[in-house]
Protein backbone atom coordinates (compact mmCIF):
# COMPACT_ATOMS: atom_id res chain seq x y z
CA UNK A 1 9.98 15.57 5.64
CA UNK A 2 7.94 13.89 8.16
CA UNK A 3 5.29 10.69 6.84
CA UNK A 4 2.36 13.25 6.34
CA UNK A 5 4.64 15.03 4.54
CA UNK A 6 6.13 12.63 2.27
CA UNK A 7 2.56 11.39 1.56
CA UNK A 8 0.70 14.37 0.30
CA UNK A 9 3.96 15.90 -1.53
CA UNK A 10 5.60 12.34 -3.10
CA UNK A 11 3.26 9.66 -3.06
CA UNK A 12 -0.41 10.97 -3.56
CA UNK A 13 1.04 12.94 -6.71
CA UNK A 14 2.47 9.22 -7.80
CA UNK A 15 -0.58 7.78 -7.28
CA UNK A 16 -3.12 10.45 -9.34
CA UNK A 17 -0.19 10.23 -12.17
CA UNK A 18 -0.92 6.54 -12.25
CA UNK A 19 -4.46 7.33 -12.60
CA UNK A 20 -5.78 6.19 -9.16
CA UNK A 21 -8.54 7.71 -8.02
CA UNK A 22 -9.27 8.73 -11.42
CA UNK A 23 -9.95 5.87 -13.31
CA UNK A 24 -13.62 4.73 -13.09
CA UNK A 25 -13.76 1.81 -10.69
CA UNK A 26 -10.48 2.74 -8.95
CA UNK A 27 -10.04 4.23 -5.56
CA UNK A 28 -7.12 4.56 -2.97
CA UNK A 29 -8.31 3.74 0.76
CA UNK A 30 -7.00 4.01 4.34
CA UNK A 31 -8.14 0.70 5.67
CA UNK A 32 -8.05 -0.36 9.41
CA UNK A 33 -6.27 -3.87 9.53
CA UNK A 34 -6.88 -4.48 13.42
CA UNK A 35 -8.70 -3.40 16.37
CA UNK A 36 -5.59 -3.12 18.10
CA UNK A 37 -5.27 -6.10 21.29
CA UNK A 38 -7.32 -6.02 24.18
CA UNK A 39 -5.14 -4.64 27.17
CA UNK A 40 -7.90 -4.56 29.83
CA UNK A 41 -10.26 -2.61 31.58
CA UNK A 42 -11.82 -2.14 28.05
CA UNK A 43 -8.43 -0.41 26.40
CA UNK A 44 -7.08 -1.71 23.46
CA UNK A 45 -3.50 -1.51 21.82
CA UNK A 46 -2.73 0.71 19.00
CA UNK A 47 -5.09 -0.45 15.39
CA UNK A 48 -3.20 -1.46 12.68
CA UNK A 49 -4.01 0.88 9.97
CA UNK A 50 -2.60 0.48 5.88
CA UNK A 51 -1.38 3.61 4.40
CA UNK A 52 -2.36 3.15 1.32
CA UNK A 53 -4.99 0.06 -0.26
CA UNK A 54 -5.88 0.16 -4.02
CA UNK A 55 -8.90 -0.78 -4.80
CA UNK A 56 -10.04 -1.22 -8.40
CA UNK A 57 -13.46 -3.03 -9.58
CA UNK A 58 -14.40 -3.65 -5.62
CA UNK A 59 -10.74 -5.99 -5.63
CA UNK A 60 -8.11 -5.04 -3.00
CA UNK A 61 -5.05 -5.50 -5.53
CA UNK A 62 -1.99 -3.95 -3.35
CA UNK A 63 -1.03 -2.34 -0.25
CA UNK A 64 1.19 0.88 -0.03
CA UNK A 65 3.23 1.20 3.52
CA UNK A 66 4.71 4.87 3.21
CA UNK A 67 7.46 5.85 5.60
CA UNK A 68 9.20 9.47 5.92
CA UNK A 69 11.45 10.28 3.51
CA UNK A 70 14.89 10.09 5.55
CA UNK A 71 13.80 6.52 6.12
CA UNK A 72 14.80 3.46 3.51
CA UNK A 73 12.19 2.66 1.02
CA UNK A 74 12.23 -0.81 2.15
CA UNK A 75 11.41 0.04 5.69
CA UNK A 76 7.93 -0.59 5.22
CA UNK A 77 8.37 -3.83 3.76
CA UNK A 78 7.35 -6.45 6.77
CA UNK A 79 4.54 -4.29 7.51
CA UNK A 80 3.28 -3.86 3.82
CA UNK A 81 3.87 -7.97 3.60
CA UNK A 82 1.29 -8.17 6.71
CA UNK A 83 -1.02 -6.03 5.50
CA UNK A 84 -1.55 -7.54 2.02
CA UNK A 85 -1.59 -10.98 3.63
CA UNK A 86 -4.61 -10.08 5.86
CA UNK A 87 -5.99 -8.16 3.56
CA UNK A 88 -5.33 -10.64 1.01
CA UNK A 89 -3.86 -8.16 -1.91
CA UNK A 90 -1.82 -9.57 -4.05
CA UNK A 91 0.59 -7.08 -4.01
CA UNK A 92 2.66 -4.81 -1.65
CA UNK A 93 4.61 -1.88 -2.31
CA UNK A 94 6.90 0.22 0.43
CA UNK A 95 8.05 3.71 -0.30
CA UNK A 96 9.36 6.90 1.47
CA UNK A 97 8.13 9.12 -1.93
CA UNK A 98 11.39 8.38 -3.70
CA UNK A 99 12.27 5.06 -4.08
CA UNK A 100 9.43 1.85 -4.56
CA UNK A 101 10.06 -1.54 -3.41
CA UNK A 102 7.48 -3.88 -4.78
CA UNK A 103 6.67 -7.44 -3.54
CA UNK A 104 4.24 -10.17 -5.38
CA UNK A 105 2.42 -12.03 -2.75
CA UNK A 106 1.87 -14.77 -5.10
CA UNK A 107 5.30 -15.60 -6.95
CA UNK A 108 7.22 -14.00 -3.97
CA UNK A 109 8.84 -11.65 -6.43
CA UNK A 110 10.74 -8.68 -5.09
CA UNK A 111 12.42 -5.66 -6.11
CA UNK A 112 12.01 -1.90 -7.30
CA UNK A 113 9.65 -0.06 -9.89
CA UNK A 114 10.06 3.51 -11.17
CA UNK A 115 6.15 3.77 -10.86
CA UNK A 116 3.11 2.71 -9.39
CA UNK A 117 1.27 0.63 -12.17
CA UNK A 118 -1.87 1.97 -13.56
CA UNK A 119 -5.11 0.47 -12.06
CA UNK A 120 -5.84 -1.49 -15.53
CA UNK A 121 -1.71 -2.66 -15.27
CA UNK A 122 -2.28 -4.29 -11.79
CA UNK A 123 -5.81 -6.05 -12.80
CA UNK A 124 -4.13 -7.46 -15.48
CA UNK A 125 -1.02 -8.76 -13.65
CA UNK A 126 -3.45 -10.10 -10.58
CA UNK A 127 -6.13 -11.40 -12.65
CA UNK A 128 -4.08 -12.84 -15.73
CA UNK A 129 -4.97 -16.22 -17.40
């Protein structure tokens, strides 16, 4: 199962069961990080483009890397790390549809979920008192 693949059969489902997209205020976007470097003669590098950002209340709160399913989950995790930093999410999840590795920006806290958490569940973690 190829990234495409793994996206619209594993992880969009996860997503709409967690009520992304569906929820009033929440959205899931394909965000371009980067331009991509200037090469020359007006050519740039590949962009640097996030899988996955959810948005909720116009707040960037986490950043999904997705990687094919014969891949680890955790192979997304430098690039989901760099993504939520310049995007500055507080949190950062990498999958490949059957495992998800989570990571808390803030506390530095690392490890896996059985579920993506619910656009009212991550507000509340990234904007708790």
């Amino acid at each position: 199962m190829n990234e495409a693949e793994t996206r619209a059969d594993l992880i969009d489902p996860a997503l709409r069961n967690a009520a992304w997209g569906i929820v009033d205020g929440s959205r899931i976007r394909r965000e371009a990080i980067t331009l991509g470097r200037l090469i020359g003669a007006g050519k740039r590098t590949r962009q640097d483009i996030a899988d996955y950002v959810l948005v909720y209340r116009v707040h960037k709160l986490a950043v999904i890397e997705a990687k094919r399913r014969d891949l680890p989950d955790t192979e997304g995790v430098a690039q989901a790390k760099k993504y939520a930093e310049m995007l500055q999410a507080r949190f950062a999840f990498s999958t490949n549809g059957d495992g998800i590795y989570r990571i808390d920006m803030q506390t530095g806290a690392e490890g896996y979920v059985e579920r993506y958490p619910t656009p009212e569940e991550l507000w509340a973690e990234t904007f708790a008192e």
